[in-house]
C-alpha atoms as a PDB file:
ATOM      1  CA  UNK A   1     -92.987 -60.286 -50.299  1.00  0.00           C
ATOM      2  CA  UNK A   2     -90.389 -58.331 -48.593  1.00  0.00           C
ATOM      3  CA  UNK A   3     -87.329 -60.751 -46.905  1.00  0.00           C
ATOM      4  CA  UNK A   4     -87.997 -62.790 -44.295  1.00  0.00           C
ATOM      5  CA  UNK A   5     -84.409 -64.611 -43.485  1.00  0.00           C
ATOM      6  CA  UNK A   6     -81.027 -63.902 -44.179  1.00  0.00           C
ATOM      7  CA  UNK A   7     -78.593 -66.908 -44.317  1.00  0.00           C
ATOM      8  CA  UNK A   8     -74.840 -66.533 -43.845  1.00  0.00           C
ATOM      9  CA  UNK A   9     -71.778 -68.446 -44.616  1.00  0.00           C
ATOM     10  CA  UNK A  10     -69.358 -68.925 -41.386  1.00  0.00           C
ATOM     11  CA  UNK A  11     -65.977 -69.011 -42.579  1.00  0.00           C
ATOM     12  CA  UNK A  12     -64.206 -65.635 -43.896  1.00  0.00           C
ATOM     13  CA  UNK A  13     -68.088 -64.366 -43.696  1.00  0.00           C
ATOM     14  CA  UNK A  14     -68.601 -64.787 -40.201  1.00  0.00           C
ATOM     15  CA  UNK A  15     -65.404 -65.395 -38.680  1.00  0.00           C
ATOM     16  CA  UNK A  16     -61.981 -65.666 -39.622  1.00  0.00           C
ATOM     17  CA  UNK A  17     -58.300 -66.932 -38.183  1.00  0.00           C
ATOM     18  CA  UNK A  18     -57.163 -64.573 -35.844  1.00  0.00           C
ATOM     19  CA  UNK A  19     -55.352 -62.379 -36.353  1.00  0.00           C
ATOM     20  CA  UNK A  20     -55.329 -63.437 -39.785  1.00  0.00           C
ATOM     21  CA  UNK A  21     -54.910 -67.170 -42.083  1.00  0.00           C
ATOM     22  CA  UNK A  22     -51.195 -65.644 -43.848  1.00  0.00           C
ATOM     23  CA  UNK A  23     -49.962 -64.382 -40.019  1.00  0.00           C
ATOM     24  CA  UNK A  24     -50.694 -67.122 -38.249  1.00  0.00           C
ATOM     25  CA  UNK A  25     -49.524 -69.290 -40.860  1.00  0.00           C
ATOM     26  CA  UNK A  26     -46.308 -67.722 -40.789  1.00  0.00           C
ATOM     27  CA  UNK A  27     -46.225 -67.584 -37.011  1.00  0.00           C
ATOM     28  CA  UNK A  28     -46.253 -71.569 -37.049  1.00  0.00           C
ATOM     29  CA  UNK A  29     -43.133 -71.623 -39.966  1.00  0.00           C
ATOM     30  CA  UNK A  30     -41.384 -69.163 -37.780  1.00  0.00           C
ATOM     31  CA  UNK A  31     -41.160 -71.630 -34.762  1.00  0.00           C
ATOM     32  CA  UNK A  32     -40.154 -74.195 -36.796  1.00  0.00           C
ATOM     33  CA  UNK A  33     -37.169 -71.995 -37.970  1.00  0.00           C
ATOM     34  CA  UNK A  34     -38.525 -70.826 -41.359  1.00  0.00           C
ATOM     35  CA  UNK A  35     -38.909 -67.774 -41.949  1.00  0.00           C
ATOM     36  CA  UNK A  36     -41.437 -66.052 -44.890  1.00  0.00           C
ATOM     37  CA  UNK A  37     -43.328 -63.165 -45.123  1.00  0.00           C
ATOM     38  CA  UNK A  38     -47.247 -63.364 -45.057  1.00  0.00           C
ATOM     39  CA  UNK A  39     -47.620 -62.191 -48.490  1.00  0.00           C
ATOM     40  CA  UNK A  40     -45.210 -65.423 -49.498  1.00  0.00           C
ATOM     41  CA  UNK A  41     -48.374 -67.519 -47.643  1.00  0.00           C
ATOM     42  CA  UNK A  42     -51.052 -65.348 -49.626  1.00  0.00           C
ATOM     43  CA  UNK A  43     -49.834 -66.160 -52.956  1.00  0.00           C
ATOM     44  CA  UNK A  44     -49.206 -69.735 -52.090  1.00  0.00           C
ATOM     45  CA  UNK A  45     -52.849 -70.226 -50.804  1.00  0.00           C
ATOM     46  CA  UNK A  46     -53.757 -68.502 -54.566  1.00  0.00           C
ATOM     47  CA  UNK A  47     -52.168 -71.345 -56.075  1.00  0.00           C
ATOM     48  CA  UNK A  48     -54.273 -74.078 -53.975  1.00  0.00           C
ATOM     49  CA  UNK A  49     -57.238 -72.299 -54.262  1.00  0.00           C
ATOM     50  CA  UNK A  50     -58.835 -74.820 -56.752  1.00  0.00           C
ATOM     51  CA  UNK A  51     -58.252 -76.955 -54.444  1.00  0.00           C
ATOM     52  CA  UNK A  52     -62.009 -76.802 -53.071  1.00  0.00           C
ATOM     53  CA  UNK A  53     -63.159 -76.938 -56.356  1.00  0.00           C
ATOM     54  CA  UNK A  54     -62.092 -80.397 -57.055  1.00  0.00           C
ATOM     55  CA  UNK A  55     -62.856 -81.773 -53.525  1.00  0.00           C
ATOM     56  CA  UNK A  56     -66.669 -80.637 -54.652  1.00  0.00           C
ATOM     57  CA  UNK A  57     -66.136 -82.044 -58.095  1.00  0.00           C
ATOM     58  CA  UNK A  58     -65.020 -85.265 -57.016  1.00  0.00           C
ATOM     59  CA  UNK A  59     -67.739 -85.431 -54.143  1.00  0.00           C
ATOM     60  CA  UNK A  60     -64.989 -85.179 -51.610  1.00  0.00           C
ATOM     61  CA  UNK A  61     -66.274 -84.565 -48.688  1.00  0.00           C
ATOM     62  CA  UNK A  62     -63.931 -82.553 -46.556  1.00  0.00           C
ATOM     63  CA  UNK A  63     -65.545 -81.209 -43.404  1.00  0.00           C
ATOM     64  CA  UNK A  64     -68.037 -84.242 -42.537  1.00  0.00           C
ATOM     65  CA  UNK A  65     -65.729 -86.136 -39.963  1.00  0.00           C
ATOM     66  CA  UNK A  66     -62.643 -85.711 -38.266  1.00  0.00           C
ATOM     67  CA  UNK A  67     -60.452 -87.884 -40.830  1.00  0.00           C
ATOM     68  CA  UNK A  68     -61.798 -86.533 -43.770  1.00  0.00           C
ATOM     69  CA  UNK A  69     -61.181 -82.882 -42.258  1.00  0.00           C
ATOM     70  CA  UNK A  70     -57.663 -83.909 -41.522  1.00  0.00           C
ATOM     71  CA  UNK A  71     -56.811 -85.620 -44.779  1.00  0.00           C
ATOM     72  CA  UNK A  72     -57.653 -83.031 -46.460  1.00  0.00           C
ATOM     73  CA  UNK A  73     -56.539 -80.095 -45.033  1.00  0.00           C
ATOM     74  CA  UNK A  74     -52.746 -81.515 -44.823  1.00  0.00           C
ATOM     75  CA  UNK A  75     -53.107 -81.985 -48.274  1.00  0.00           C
ATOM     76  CA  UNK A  76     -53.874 -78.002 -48.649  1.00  0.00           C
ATOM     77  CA  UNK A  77     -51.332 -77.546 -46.513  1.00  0.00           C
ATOM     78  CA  UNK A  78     -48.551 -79.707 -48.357  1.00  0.00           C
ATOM     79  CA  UNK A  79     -49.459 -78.354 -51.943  1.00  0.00           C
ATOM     80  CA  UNK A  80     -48.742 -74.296 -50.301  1.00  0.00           C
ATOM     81  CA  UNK A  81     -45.557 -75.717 -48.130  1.00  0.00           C
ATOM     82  CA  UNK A  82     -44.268 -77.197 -51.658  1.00  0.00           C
ATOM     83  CA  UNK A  83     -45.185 -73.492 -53.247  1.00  0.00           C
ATOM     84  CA  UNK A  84     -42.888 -72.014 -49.946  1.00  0.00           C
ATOM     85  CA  UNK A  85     -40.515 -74.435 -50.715  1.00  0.00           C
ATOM     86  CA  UNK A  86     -40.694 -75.768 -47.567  1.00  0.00           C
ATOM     87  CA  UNK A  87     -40.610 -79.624 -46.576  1.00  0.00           C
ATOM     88  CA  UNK A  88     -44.064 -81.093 -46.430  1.00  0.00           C
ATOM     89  CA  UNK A  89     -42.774 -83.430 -43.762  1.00  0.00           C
ATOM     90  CA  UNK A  90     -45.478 -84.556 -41.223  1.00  0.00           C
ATOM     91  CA  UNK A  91     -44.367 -82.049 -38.158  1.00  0.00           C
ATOM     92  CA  UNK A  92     -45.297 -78.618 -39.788  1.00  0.00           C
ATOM     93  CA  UNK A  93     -48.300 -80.301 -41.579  1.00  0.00           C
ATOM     94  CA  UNK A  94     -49.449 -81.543 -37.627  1.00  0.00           C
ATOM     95  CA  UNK A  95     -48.747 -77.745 -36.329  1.00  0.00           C
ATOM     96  CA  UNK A  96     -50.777 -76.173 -39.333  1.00  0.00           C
ATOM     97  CA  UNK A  97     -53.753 -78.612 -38.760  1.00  0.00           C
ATOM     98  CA  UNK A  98     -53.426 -77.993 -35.059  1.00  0.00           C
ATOM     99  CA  UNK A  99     -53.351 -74.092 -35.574  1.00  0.00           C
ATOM    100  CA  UNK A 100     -56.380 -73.871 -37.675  1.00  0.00           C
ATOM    101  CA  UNK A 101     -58.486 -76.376 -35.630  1.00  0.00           C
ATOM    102  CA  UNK A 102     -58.195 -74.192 -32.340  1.00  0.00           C
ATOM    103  CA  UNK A 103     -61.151 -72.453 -31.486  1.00  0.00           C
ATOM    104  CA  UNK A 104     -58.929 -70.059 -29.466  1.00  0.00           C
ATOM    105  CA  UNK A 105     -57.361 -69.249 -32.873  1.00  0.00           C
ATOM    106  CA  UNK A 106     -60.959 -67.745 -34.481  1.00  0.00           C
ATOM    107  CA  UNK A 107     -62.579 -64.441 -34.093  1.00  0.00           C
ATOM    108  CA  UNK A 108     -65.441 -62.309 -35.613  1.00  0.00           C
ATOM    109  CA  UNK A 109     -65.153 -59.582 -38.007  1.00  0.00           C
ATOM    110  CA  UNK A 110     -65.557 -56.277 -36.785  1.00  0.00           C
ATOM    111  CA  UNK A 111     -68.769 -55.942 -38.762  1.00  0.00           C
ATOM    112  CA  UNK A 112     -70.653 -58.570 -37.729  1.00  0.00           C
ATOM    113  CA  UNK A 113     -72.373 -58.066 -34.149  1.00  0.00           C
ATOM    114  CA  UNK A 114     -73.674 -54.645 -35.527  1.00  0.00           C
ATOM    115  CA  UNK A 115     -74.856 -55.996 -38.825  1.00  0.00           C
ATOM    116  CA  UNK A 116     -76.711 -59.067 -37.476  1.00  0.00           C
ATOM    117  CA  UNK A 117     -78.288 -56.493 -34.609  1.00  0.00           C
ATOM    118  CA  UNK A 118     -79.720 -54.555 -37.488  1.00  0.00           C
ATOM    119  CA  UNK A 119     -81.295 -57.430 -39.341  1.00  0.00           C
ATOM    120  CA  UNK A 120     -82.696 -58.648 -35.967  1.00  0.00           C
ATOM    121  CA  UNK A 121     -84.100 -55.097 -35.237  1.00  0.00           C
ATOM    122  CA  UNK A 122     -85.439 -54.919 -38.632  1.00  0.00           C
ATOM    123  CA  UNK A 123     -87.295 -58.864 -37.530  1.00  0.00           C
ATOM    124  CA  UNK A 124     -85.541 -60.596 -39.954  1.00  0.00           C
ATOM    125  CA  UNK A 125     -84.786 -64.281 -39.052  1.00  0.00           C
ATOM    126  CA  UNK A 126     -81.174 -65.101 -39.063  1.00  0.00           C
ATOM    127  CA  UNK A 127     -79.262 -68.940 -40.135  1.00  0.00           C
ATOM    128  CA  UNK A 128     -76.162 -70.520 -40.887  1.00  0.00           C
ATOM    129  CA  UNK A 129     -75.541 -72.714 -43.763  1.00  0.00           C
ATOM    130  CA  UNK A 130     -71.411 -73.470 -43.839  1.00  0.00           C
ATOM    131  CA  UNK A 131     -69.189 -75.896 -44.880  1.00  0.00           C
ATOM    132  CA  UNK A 132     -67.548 -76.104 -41.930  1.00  0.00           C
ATOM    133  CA  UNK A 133     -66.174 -78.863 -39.009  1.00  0.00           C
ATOM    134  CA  UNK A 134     -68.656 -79.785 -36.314  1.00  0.00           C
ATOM    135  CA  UNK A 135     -67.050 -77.619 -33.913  1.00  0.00           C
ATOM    136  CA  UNK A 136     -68.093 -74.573 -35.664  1.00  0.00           C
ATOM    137  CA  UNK A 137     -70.959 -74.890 -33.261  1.00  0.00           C
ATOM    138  CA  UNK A 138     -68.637 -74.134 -30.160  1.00  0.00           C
ATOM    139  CA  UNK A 139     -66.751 -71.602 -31.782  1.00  0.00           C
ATOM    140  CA  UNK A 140     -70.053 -69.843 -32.329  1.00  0.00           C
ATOM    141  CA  UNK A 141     -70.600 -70.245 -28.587  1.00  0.00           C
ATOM    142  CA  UNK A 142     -67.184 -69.200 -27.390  1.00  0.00           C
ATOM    143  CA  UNK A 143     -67.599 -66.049 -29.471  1.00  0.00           C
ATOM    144  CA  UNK A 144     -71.562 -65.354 -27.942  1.00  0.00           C
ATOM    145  CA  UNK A 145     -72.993 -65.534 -31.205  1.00  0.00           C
ATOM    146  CA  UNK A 146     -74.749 -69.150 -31.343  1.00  0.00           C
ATOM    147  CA  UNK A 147     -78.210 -68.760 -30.302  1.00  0.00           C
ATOM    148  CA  UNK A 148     -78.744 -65.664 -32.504  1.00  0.00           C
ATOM    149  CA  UNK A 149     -78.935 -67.736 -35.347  1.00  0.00           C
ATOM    150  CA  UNK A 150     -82.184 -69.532 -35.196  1.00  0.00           C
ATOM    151  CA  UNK A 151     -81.259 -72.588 -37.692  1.00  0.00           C
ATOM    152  CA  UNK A 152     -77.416 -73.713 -37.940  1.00  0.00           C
ATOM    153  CA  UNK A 153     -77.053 -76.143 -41.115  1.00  0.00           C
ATOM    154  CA  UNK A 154     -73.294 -76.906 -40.756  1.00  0.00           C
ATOM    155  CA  UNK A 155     -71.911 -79.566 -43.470  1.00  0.00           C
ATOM    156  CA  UNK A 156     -69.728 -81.460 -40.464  1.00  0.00           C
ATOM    157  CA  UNK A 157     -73.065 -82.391 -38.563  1.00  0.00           C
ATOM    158  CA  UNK A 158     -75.435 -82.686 -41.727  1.00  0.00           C
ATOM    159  CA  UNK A 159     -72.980 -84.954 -43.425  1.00  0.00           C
ATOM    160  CA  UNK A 160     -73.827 -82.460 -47.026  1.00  0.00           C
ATOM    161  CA  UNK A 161     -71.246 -79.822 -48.179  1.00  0.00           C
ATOM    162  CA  UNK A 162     -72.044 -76.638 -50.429  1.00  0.00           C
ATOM    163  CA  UNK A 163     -72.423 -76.134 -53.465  1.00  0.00           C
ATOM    164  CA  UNK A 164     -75.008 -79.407 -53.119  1.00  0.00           C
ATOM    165  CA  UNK A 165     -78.337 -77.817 -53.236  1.00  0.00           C
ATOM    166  CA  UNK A 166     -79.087 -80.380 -50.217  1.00  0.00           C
ATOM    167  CA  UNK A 167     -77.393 -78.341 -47.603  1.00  0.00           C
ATOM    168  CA  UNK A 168     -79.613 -74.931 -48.483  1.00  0.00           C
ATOM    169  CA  UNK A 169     -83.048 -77.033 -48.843  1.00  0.00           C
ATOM    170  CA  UNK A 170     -82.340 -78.143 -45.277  1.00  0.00           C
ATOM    171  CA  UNK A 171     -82.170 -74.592 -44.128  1.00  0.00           C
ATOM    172  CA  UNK A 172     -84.876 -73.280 -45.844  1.00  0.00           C
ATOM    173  CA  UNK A 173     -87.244 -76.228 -44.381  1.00  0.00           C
ATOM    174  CA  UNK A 174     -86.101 -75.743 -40.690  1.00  0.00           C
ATOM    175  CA  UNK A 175     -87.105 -72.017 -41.436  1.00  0.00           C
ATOM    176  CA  UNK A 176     -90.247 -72.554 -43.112  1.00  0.00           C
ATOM    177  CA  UNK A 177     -89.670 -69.923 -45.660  1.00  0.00           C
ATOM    178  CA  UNK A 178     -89.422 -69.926 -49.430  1.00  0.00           C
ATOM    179  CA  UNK A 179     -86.167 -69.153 -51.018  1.00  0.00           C
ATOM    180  CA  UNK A 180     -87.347 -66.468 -52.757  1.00  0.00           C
ATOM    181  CA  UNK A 181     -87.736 -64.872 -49.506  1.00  0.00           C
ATOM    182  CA  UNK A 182     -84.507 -65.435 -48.410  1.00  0.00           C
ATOM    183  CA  UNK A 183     -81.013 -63.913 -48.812  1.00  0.00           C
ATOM    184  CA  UNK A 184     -77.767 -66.017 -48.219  1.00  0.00           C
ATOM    185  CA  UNK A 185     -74.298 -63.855 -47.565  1.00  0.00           C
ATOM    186  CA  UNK A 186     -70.779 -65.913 -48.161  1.00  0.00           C
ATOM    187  CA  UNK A 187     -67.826 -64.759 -49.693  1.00  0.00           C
ATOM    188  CA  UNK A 188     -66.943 -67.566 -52.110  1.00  0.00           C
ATOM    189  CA  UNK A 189     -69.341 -67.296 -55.867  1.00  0.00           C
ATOM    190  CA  UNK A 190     -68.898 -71.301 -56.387  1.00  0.00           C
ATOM    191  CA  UNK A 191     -69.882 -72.137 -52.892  1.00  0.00           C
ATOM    192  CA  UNK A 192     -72.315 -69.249 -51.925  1.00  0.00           C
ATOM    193  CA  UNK A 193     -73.023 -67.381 -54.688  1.00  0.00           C
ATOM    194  CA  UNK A 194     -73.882 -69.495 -57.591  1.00  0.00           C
ATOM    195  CA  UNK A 195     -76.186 -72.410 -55.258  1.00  0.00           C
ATOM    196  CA  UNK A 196     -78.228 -69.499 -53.635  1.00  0.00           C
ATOM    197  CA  UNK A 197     -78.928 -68.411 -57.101  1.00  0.00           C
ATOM    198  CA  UNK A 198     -79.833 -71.739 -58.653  1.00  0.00           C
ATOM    199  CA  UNK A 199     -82.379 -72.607 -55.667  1.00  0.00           C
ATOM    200  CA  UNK A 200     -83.956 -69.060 -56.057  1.00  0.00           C
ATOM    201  CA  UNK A 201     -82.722 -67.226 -52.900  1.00  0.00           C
ATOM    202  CA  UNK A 202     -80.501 -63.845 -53.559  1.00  0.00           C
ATOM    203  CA  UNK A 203     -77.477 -63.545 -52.877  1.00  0.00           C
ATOM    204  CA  UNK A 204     -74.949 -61.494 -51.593  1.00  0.00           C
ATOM    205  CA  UNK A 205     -71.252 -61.512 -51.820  1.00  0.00           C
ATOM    206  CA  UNK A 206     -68.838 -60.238 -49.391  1.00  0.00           C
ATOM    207  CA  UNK A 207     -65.534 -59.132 -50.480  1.00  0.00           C
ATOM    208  CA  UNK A 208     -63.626 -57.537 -48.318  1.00  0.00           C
ATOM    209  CA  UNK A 209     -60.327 -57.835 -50.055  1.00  0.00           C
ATOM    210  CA  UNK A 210     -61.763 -56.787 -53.535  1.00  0.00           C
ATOM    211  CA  UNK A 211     -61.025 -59.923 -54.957  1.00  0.00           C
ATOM    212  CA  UNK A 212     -64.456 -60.669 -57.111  1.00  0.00           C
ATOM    213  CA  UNK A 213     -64.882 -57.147 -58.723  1.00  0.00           C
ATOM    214  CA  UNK A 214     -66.850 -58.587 -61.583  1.00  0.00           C
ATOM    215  CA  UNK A 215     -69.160 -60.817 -59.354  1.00  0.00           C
ATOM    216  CA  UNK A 216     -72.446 -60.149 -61.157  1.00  0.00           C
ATOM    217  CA  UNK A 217     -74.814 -60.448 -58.336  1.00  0.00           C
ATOM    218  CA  UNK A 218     -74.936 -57.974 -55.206  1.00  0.00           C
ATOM    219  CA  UNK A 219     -70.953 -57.028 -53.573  1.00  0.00           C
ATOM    220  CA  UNK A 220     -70.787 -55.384 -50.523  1.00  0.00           C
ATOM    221  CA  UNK A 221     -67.550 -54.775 -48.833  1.00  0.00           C
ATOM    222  CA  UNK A 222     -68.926 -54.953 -45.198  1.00  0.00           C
ATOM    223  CA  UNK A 223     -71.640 -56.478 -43.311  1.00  0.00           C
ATOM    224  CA  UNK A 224     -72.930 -53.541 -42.045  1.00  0.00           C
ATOM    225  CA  UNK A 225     -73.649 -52.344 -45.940  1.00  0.00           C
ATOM    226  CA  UNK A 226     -75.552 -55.270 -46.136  1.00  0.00           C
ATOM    227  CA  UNK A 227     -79.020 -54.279 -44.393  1.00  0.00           C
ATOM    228  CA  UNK A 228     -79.215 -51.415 -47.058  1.00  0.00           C
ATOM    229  CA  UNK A 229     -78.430 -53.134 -49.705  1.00  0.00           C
ATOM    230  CA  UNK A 230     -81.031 -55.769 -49.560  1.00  0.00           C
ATOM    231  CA  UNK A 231     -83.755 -53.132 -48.482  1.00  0.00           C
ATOM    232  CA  UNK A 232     -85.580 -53.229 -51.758  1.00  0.00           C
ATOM    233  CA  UNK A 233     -85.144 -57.339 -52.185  1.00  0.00           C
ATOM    234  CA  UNK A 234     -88.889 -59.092 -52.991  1.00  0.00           C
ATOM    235  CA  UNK A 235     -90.808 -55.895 -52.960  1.00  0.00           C
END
């Protein structure tokens, strides 16, 4: 059988800090009177990047209330400031966290309207499964995307975070479709890649920055590669 859904991440898939994480990072240093270059913030991000590994190795649930999002996302935030060798102090910890929480801070990729426009004129049905705050529903709202996606599983209403096969399964079952009909974009292989895989869905990476060349599972660089390059999925 052909594909009947497609299944997207939200964040860096979807939607993204505008107009971009290392800029507006920066910005916020810059009115605190420190100044570094957005490549400085890229590299120190690198460094934290297994962070989100061990929150999902430790079952730390990140995104699944208010507190937890905040605890943890000042940690990120004081592990790079420490790489910037910047004080972690509580004030530019506050204006990160207060940054990166602002809806009005988010937009789409320039992909994404067209792609999902071509997967809804080819009749596929379209989801969300994200690890992501509960206000990723207004966000999706604010940017008049929302109701295009027929099923929204997001981990800060669901209380279940990728990679946990939980958060999928609850997709698929508000779809009523199989996994193997089903293809699930995100652009992370531990939390998107590797969990599609296992549950029997196929998935797709996107990596718009080149950083997964050896990703052995379907790349695409932009969304709107993506309805040709699942064309010949499940037949």
């Amino acid at each position: 059988m052909p594909v009947r859904a497609v299944l997207f991440d939200a964040g860096e898939t979807l939607v993204h800090p505008s107009p971009s994480f290392p800029e507006l990072f920066t910005s916020v240093l810059a009115l605190a009177g420190h100044r570094r270059d957005p490549d400085d913030v890229v590299e120190a991000s690198a460094s934290v990047f297994h962070r989100f590994s061990e929150a999902a190795r430790d079952n730390e649930l990140w995104t699944t209330s208010p507190e937890r999002s905040e605890r943890f996302w000042k940690s990120v935030y004081e592990r790079m400031l420490d790489e910037l060798e910047l004080p972690g102090d509580g004030s530019l910890r506050d204006a990160l966290y207060a940054t990166f929480t602002d809806p009005s801070n988010y937009s789409l990729f320039d992909d994404v309207r067209e792609a999902i426009g071509t997967l809804e004129a080819a009749g596929l049905a379209l989801g969300i499964v994200s690890n992501f705050e509960a206000w990723l529903e207004d966000l999706l709202g604010a940017l008049g995307i929302r109701e295009r996606f027929r099923v929204r599983v997001i981990s800060g209403l669901e209380g279940v975070e990728k990679p946990a096969a939980e958060i999928f399964e609850r997709a698929l079952a508000r779809l009523g479709v199989d996994a193997a009909d089903v293809v699930y974009v995100g652009d992370n292989p531990e939390f998107d890649v590797e969990p599609a895989a296992a549950l029997g869905m196929t998935p797709v990476l996107i990596d718009r920055r080149e950083r997964f060349p050896e990703a052995r599972c379907i790349r695409i660089g932009d969304l709107r590669e993506l309805a040709v390059a699942i064309a010949g999925v499940g037949r």
